[in-house]
Protein backbone atom coordinates (compact mmCIF):
# COMPACT_ATOMS: atom_id res chain seq x y z
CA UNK A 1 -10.47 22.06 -33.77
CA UNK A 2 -7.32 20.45 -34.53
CA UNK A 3 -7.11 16.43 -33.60
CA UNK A 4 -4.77 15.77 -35.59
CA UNK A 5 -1.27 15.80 -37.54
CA UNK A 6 -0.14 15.35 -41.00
CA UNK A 7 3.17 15.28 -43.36
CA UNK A 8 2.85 15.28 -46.46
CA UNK A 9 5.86 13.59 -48.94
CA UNK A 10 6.05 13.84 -52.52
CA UNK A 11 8.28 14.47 -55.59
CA UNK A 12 5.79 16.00 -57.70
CA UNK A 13 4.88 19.55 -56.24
CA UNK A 14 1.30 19.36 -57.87
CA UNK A 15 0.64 16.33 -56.41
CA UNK A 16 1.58 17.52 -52.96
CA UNK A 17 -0.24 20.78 -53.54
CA UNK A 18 -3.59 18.53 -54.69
CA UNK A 19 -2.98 16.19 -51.51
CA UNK A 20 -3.30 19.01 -49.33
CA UNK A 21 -5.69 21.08 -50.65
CA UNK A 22 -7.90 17.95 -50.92
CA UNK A 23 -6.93 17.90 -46.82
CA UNK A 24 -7.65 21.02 -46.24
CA UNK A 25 -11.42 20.65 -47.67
CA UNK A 26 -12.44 17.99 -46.57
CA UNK A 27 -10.61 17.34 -43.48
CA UNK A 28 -10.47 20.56 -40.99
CA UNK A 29 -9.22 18.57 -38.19
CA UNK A 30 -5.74 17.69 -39.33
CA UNK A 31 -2.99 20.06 -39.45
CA UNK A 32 -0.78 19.68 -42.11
CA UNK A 33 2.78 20.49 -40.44
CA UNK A 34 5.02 19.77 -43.01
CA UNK A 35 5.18 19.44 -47.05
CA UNK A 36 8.50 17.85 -48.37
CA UNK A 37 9.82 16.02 -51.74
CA UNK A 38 12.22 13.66 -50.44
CA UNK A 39 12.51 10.82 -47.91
CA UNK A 40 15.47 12.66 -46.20
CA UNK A 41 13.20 15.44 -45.84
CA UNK A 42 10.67 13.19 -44.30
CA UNK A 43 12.57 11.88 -42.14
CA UNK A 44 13.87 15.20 -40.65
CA UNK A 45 10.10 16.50 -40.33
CA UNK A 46 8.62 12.89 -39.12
CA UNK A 47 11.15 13.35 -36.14
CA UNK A 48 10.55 17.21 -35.31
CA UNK A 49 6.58 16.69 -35.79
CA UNK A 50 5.84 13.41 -34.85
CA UNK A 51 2.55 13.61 -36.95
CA UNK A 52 -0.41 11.49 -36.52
CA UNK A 53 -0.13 10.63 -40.63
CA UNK A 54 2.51 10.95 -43.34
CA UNK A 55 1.21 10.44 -46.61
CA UNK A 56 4.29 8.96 -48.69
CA UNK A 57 4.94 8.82 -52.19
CA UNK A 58 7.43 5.38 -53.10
CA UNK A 59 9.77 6.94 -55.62
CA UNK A 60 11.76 9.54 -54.37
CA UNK A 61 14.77 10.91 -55.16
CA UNK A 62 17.73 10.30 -52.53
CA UNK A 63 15.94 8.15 -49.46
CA UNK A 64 12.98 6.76 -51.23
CA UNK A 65 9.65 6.40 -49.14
CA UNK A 66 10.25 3.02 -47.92
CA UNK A 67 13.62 3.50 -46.84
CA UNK A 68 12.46 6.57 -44.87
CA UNK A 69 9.74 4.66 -43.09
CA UNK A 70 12.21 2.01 -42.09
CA UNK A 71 14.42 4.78 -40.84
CA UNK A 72 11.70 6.19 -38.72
CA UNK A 73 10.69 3.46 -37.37
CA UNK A 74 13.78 2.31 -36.17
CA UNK A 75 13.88 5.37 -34.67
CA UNK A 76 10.63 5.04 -32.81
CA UNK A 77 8.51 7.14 -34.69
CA UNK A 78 5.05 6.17 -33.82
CA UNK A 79 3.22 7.76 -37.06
CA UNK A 80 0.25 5.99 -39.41
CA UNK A 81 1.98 5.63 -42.91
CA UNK A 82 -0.09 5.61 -46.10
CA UNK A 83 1.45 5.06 -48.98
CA UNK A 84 0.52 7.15 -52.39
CA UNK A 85 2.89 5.75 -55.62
CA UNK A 86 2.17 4.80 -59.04
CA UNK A 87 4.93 1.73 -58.46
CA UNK A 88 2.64 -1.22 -58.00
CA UNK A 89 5.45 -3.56 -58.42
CA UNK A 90 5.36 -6.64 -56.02
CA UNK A 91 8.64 -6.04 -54.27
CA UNK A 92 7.24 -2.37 -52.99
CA UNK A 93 3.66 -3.61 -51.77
CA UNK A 94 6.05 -6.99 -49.98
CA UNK A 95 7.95 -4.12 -48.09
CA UNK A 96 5.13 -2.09 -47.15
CA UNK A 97 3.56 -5.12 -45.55
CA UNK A 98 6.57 -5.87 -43.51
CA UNK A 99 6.47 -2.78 -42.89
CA UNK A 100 2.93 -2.83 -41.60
CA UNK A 101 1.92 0.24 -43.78
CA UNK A 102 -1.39 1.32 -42.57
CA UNK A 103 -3.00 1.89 -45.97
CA UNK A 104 -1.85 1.77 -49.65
CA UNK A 105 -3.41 4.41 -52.79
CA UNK A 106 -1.84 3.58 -56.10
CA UNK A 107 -1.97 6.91 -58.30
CA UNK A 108 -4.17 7.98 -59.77
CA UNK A 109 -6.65 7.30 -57.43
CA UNK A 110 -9.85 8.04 -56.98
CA UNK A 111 -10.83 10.94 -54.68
CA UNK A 112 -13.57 9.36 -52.70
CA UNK A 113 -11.02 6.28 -51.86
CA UNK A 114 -8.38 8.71 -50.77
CA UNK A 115 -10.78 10.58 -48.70
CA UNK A 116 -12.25 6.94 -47.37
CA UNK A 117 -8.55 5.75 -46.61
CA UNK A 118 -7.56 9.09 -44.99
CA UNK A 119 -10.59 8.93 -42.47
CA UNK A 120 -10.14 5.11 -41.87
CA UNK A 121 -6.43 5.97 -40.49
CA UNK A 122 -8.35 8.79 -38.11
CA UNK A 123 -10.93 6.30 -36.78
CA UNK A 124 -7.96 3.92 -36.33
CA UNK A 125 -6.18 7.11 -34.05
CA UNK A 126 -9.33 7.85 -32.15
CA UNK A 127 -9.69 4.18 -31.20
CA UNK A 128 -5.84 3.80 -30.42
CA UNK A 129 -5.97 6.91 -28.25
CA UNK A 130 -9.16 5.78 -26.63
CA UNK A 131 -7.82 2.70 -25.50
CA UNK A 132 -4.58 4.12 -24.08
CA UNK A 133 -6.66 6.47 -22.08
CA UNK A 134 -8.36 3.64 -20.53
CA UNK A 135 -5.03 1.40 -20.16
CA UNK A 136 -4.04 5.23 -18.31
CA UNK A 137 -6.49 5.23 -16.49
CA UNK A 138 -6.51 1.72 -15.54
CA UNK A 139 -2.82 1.89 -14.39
CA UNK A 140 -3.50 5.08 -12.46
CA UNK A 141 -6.31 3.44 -10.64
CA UNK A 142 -3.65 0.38 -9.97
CA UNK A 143 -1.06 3.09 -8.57
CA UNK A 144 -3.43 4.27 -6.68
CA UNK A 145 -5.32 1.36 -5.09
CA UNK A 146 -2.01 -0.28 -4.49
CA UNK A 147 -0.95 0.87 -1.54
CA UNK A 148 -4.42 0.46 0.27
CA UNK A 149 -4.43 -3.15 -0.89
CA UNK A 150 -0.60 -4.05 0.67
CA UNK A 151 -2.06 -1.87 3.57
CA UNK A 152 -5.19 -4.11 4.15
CA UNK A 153 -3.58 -7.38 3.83
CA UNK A 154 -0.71 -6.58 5.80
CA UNK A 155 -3.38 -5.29 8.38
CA UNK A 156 -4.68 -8.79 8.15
CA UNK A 157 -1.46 -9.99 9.55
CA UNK A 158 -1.74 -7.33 12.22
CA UNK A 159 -4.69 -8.73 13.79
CA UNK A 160 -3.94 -12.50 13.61
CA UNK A 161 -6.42 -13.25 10.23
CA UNK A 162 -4.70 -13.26 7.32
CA UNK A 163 -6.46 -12.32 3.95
CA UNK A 164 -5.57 -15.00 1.57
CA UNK A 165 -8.02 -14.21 -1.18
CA UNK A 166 -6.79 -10.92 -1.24
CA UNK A 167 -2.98 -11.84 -1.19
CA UNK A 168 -3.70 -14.33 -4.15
CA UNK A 169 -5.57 -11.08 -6.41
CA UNK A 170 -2.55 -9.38 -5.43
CA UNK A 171 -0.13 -11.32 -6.36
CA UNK A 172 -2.04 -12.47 -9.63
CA UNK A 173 -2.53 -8.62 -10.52
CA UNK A 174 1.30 -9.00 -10.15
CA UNK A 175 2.33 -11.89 -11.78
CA UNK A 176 4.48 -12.86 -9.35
CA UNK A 177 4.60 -16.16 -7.24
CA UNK A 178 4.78 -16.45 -3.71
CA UNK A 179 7.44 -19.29 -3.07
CA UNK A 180 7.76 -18.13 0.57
CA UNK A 181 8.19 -14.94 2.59
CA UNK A 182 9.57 -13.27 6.31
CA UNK A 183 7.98 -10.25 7.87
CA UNK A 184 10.31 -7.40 8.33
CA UNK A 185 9.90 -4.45 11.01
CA UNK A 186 12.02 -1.47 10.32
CA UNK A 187 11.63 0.78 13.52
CA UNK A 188 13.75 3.76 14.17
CA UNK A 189 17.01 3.56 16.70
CA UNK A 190 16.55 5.07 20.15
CA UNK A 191 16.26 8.56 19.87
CA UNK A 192 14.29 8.70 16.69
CA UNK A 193 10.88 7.71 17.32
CA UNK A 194 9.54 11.04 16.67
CA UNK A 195 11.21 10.17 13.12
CA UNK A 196 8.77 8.36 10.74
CA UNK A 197 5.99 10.44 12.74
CA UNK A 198 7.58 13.28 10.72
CA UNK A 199 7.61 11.39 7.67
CA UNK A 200 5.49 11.62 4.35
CA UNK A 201 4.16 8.70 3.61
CA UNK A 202 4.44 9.58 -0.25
CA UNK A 203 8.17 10.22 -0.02
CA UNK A 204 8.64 7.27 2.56
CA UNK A 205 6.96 4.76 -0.69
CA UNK A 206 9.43 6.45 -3.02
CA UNK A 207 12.43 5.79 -0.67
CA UNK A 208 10.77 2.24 -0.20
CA UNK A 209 11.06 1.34 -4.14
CA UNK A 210 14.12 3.36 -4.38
CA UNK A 211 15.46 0.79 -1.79
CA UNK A 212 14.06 -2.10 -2.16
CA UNK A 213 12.48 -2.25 -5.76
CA UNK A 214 15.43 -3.56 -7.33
CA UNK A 215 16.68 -6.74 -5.64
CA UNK A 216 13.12 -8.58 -4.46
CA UNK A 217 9.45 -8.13 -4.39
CA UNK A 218 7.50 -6.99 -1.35
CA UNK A 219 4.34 -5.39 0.67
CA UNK A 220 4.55 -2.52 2.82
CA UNK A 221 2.41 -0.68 5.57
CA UNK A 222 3.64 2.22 6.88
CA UNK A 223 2.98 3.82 10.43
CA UNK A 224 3.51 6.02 12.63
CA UNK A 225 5.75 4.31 14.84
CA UNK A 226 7.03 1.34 12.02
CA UNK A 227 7.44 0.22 8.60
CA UNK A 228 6.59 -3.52 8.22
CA UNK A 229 6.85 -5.05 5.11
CA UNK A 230 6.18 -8.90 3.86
CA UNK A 231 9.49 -9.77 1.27
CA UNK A 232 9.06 -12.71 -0.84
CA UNK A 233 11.98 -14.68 -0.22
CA UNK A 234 13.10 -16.90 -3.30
CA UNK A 235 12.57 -21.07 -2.10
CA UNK A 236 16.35 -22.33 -1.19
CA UNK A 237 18.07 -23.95 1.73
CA UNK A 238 17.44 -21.89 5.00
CA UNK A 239 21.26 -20.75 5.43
CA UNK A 240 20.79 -19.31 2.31
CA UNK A 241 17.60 -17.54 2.44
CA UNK A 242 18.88 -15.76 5.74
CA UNK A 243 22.01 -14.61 3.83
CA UNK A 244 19.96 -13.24 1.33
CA UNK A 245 17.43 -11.34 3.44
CA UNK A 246 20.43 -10.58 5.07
CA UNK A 247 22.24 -8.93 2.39
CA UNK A 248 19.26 -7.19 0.95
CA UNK A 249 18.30 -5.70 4.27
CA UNK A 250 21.92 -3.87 4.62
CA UNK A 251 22.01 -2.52 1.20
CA UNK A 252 18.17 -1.35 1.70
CA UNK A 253 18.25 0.09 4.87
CA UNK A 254 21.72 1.96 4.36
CA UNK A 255 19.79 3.85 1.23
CA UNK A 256 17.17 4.33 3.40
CA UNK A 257 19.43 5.77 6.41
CA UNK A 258 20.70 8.37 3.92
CA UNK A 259 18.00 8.96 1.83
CA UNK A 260 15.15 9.36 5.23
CA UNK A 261 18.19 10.59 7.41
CA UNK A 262 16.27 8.46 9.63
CA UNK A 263 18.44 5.27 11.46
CA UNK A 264 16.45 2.29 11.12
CA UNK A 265 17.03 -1.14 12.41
CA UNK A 266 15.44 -4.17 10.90
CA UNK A 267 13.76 -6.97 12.92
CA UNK A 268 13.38 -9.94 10.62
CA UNK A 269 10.59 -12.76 11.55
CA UNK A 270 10.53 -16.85 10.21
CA UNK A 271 10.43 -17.60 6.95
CA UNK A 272 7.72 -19.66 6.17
CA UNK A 273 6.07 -21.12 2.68
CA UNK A 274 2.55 -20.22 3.33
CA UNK A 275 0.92 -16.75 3.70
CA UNK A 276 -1.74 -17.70 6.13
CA UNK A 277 1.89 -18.59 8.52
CA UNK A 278 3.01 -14.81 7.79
CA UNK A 279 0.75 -13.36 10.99
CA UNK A 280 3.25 -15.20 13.07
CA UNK A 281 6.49 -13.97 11.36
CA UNK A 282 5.18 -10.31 11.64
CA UNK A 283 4.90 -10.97 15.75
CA UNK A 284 8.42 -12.49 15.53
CA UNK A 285 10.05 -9.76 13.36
CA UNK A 286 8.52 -7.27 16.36
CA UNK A 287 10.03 -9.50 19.33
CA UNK A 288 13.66 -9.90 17.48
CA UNK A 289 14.09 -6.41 18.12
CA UNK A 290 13.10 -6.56 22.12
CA UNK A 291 16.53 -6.40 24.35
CA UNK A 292 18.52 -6.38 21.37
CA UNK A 293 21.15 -3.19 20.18
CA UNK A 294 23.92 -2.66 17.72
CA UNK A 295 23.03 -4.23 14.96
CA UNK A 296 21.16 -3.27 11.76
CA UNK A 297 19.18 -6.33 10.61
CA UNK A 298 18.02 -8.94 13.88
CA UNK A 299 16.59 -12.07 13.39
CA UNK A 300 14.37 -13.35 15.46
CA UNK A 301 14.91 -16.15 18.10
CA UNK A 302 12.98 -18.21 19.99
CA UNK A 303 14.21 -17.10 23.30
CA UNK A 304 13.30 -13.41 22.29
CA UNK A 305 9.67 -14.31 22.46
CA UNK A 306 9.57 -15.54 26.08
CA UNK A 307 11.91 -12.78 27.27
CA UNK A 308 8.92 -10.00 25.16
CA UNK A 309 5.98 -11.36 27.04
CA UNK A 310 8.64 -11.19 30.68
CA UNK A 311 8.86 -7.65 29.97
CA UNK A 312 5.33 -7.54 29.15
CA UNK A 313 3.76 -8.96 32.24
CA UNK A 314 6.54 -6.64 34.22
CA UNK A 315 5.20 -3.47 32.56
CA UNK A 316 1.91 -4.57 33.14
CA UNK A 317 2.58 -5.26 36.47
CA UNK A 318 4.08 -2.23 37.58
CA UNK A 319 1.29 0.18 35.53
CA UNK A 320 -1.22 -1.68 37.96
CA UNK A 321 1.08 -0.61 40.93
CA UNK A 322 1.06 2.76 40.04
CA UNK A 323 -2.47 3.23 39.09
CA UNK A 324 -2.93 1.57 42.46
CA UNK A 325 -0.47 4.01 44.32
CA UNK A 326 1.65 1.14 45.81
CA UNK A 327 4.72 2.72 45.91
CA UNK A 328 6.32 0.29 48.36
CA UNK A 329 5.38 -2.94 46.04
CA UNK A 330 7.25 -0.85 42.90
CA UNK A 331 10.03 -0.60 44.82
CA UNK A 332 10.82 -4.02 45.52
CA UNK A 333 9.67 -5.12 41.80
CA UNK A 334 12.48 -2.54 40.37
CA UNK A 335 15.14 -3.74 43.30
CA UNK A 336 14.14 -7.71 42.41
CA UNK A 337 14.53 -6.68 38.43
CA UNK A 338 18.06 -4.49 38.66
CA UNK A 339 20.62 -6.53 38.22
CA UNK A 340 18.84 -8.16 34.64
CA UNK A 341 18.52 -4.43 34.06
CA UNK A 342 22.03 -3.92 35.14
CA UNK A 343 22.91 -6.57 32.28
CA UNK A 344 21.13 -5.65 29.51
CA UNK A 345 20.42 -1.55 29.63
CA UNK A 346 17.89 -1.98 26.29
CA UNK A 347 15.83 -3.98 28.77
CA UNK A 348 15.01 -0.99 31.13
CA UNK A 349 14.22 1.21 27.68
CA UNK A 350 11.80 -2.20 26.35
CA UNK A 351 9.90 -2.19 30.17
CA UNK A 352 9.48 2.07 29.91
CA UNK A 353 7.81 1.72 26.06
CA UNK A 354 5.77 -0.88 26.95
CA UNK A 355 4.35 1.08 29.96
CA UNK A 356 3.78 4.07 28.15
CA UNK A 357 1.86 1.92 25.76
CA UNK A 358 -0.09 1.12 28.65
CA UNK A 359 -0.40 4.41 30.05
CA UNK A 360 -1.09 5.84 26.51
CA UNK A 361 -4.52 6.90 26.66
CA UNK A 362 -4.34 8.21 30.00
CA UNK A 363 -1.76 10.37 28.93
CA UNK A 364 -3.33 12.17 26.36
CA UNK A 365 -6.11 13.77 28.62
CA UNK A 366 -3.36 14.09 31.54
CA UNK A 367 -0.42 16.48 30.14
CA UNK A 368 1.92 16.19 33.42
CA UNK A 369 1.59 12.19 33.01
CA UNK A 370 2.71 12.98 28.82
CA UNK A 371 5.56 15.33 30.17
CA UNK A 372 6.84 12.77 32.64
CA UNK A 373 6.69 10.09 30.56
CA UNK A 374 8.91 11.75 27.79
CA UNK A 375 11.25 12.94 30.69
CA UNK A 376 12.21 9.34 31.40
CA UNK A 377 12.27 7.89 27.96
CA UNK A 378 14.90 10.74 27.44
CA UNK A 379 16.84 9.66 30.24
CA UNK A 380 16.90 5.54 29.69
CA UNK A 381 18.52 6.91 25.66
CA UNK A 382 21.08 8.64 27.48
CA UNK A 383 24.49 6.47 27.55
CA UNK A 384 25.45 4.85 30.98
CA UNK A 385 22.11 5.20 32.38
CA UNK A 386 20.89 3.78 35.32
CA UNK A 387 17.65 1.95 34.35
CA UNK A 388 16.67 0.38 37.75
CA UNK A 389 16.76 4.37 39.25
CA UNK A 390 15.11 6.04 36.08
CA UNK A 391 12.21 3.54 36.34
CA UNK A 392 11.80 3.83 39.99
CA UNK A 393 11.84 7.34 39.97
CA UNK A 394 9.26 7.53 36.80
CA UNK A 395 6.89 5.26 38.59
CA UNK A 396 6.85 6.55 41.87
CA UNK A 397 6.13 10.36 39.78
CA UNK A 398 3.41 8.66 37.76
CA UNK A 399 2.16 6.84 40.57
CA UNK A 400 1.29 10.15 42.42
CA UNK A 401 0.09 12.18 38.93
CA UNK A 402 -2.57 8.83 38.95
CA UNK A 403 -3.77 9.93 42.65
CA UNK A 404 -7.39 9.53 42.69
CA UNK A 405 -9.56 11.24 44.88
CA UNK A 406 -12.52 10.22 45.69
CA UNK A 407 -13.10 6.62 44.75
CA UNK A 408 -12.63 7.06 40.79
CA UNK A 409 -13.22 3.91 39.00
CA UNK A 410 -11.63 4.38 35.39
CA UNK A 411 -13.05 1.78 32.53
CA UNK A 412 -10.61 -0.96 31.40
CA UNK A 413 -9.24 -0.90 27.41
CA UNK A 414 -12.04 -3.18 26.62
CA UNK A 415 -14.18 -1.76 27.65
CA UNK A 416 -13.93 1.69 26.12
CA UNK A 417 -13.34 -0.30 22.89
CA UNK A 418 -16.54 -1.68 23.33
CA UNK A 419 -18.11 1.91 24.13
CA UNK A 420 -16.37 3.01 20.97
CA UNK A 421 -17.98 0.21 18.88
CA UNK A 422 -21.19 0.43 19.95
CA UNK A 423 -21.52 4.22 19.38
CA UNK A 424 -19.79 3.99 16.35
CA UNK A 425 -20.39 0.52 14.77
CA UNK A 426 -22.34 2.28 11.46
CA UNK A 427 -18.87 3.95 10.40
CA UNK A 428 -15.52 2.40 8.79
CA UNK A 429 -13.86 1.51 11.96
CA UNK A 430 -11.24 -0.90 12.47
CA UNK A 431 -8.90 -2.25 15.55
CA UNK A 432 -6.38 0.41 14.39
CA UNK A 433 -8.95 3.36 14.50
CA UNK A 434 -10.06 1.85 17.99
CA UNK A 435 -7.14 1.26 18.96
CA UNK A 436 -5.81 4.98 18.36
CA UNK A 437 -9.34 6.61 20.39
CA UNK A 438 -8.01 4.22 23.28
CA UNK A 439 -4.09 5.57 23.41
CA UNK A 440 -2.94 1.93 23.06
CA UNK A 441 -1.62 -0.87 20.25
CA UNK A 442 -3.39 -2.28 18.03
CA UNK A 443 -1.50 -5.56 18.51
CA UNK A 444 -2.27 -5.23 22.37
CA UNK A 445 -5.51 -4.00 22.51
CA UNK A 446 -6.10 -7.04 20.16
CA UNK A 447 -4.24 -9.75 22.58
CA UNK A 448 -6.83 -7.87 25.33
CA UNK A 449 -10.10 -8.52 23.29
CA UNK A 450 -9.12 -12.67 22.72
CA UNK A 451 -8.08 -12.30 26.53
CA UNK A 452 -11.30 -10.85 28.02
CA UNK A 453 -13.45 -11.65 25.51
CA UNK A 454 -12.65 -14.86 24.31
CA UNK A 455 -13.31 -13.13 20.66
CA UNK A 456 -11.42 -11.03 18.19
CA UNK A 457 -11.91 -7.36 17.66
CA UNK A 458 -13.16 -8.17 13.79
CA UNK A 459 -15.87 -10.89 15.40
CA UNK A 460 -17.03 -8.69 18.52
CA UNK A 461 -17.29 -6.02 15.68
CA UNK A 462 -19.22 -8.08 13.59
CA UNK A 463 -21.25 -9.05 16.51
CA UNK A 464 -22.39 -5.47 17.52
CA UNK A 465 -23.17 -5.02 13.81
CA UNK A 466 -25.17 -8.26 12.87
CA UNK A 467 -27.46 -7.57 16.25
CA UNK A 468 -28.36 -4.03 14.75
CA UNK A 469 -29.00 -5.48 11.78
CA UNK A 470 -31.18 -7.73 13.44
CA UNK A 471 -33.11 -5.35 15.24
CA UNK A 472 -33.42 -3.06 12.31
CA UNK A 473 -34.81 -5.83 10.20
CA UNK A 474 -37.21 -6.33 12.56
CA UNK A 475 -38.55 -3.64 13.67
CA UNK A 476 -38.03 -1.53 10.65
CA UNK A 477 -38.87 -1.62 6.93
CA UNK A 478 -35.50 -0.37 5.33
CA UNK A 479 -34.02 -2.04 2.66
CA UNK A 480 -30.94 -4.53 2.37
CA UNK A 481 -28.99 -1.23 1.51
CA UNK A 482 -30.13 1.01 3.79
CA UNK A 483 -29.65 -1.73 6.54
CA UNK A 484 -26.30 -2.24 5.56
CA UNK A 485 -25.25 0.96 5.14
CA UNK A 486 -26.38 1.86 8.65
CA UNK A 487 -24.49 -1.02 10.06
CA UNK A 488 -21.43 0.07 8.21
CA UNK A 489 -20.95 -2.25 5.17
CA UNK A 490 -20.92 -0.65 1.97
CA UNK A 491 -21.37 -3.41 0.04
CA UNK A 492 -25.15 -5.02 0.34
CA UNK A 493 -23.91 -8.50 -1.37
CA UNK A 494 -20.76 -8.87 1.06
CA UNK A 495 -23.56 -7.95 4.04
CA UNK A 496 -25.70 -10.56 2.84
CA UNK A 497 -23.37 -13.13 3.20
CA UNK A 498 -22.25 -12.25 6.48
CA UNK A 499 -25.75 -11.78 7.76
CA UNK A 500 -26.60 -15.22 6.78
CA UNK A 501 -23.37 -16.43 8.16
CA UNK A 502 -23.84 -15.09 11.46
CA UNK A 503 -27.77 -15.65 11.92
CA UNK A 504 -28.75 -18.48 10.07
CA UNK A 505 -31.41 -16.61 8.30
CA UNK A 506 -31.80 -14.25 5.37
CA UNK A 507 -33.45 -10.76 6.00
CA UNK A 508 -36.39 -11.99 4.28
CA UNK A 509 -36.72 -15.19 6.58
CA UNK A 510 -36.11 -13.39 9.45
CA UNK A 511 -39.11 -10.82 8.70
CA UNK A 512 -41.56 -13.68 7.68
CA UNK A 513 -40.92 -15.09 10.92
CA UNK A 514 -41.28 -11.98 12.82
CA UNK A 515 -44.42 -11.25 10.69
CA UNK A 516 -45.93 -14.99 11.67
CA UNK A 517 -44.82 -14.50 15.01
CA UNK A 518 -47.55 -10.94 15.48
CA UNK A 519 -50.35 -13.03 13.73
């Protein structure tokens, strides 16, 4: 089986024909490509083959060996060189060196040293190649872990707990330094939110890096209904850090417009110096965007966020009426909100998204509720619409598909995420996975849990989890493993710690105890 390569260049045609017979015999695994007798020769072949090995006499007529070495390696030919030559003067052996010849036979040599020499250089290859595999394989690992890694810690700003141990790997895997960063949220323009939906992720990375690879350093997590990504923003005066996300978020989201023939608008959030502040620029770079239109990038005001949670408590509001079948009460709401609406006609669009977020799980088991709900978000996009009317005519219709008969209670959001978590607790679930079994936002279905609850998702998780654990540990034998892997942590150390965290006790302690306790 051939492994590897070999030229072979000398002057003297016996010597060439001994060099490779001597191959040949002893050596079955390398191919000798090429025979030639001068270093122009060599050079011609060394850049056709590429061999493994050229064994290369000094003195040769035209080019001599040295010269032809120097060629090819200024031409990036990565092959071992050992030289064979009868020339042991100083000046050749100084060149070789600076050269960084792999190995040096002075004829005549003897033919145990040549063979010695020739299987050093192929122990040298296997090791070289084995170590590039592993840097391959390495860096393929990277490529592919990297994305789940920005994914994870930008899901940490999601849910309001940042993952600063992570970010720091990250960016130390990186070598880059985080000076300061804003939270970006590209979204698609009214009338394309089917758009990144119909998207694949692979080619929306590409047209990420494509865009934005050249000009700063960022994360990126890519949805169905957003793309938000955390740019490290270089430390200077704030007028001049807003011109600069500025003018890289036109020039990136113009390649991305043509390249995604997708329009995208860009909500930008604060810039702030510490990571564990970014969860609060990702909220802002969402509200910038709320009763906002025309222009590509928005940055976020302060205003914005009081006028988001207006429209919030309005949707809200009004979803209750309908669910409740008060037709009269939506009526005056809408007549009390028109002229606002009147004003500002992305405000009627804002109040109908929000709702259907709302209304989101509902609508997936109730198909005339989905159909009318599409019906009027086509109607706020069209121009010169009148929002007050579209609303009050979509919540009067989903006021009546809601009709219950029969004194229906329906569970709140809670508390089918709590269903969900306690049937489910043993598997990988998160507030997005929840979250998408309920029909609603992760971000609100999160603002619901600290609401109701007085806890996050990640702690009433935890919760569920640790109080299995307890009971298993009680009442069962299992191992660490096993318990932990049936409370849905793969990793028995990270388990450990949380267990101990949580309860005070160890799994050992808390079975001694329960052991003392039957005695």
């Amino acid at each position: 089986m051939i492994q590897y390569t070999m030229v072979i260049a000398d002057d003297e045609e016996i010597e060439r024909k001994a060099l490779r017979l001597l191959v040949q015999k002893e050596f079955p695994e390398i191919e000798i490509v090429a025979l030639v007798s001068n270093g122009t020769d060599l050079v011609e072949q060394a850049q056709k083959w590429r061999p493994d090995i050229a064994i290369v006499d000094v003195n040769m007529p035209g080019i001599n060996g040295i010269d032809a070495i120097d060629l090819l390696c200024a031409r990036g030919v990565h092959t071992r060189y050992i030289i064979n030559t009868a020339y042991d003067e100083f000046e050749y052996v100084q060149r070789a060196l600076a050269l960084k010849i792999d190995a040096y036979i002075l004829k005549p040599e003897k033919r145990d040293v040549t063979i010695a020499t020739i299987r050093k250089i192929c122990r040298q290859i296997d090791e070289e190649r084995s170590s590039n595999r592993s840097q391959m394989q390495i860096r393929e690992l990277f490529v592919r872990i990297q994305p789940v890694m920005e994914s994870e810690i930008m899901y940490s700003l999601f849910i309001g707990e940042p993952a600063v141990d992570s970010f720091n790997t990250y960016c130390e895997m990186h070598a880059v330094r985080f000076e300061g960063g804003a939270v970006v949220a590209l979204v698609p323009v009214i009338g394309g939110s089917n758009g990144l939906r119909s998207q694949d992720k692979a080619v929306l990375r590409a047209a990420l890096d494509a865009a934005f690879g050249n000009s700063c350093f960022y994360l990126a997590s890519v949805t169905e209904s957003n793309i938000c990504l955390l740019l490290f923003v270089p430390s200077r005066p704030e007028p001049e850090q807003r011109r600069w996300i500025a003018d890289v978020l036109r020039v990136a989201v113009d390649k991305l417009n043509h390249s995604l023939h997708l329009p995208l608008r860009a909500g930008v959030g604060g810039v702030y110096s510490r990571f564990d502040q970014m969860g609060r620029s990702y909220q802002e770079s969402l509200l910038s965007l709320v009763g906002t239109q025309g222009d590509d990038v928005v940055f976020y005001r302060r205003e914005q966020e009081e006028q988001a949670d207006r429209v919030r408590t309005e949707a809200e509001l009004l979803v209750s009426l309908a669910r409740e079948g008060n037709l009269q009460r939506i009526g005056y709401e809408l007549n009390r909100l028109a002229p606002g609406l009147r004003q500002d006609t992305a405000k009627g669009s804002a109040l109908w998204k929000v709702s259907q977020e709302l209304l989101g799980r509902t609508a997936q088991e109730n198909a005339s509720l989905h159909t009318q709900l599409e019906r009027t978000t086509k109607a706020l996009e069209q121009p010169d619409a009148d929002s007050a009317a579209l609303l009050r005519e979509g919540f009067y219709r989903i006021a009546a598909l809601l009709d219950k008969k029969g004194g229906e209670t329906e569970e709140t959001y809670v508390q089918q995420a709590l269903r969900y978590i306690e049937e489910n607790y043993a598997s990988e679930i998160s507030l997005d996975t929840v979250a998408g079994q309920i029909g609603i936002s992760p971000f609100y279905l999160s603002r619901l849990f600290k609401s109701e609850q007085g806890e996050t998702f990640v702690e009433c998780l935890t919760r569920v989890r640790m109080a299995a654990a307890v009971r298993l540990a009680k009442e069962t034998r299992l191992s660490i493993r096993e318990i932990a892997e049936r409370t849905g942590y793969s990793n028995p150390t990270y388990f450990c710690r949380v267990f101990k965290k949580r309860t005070g006790s160890t799994i050992g302690d808390l079975r001694e105890k329960a052991r003392k306790k039957r005695f």
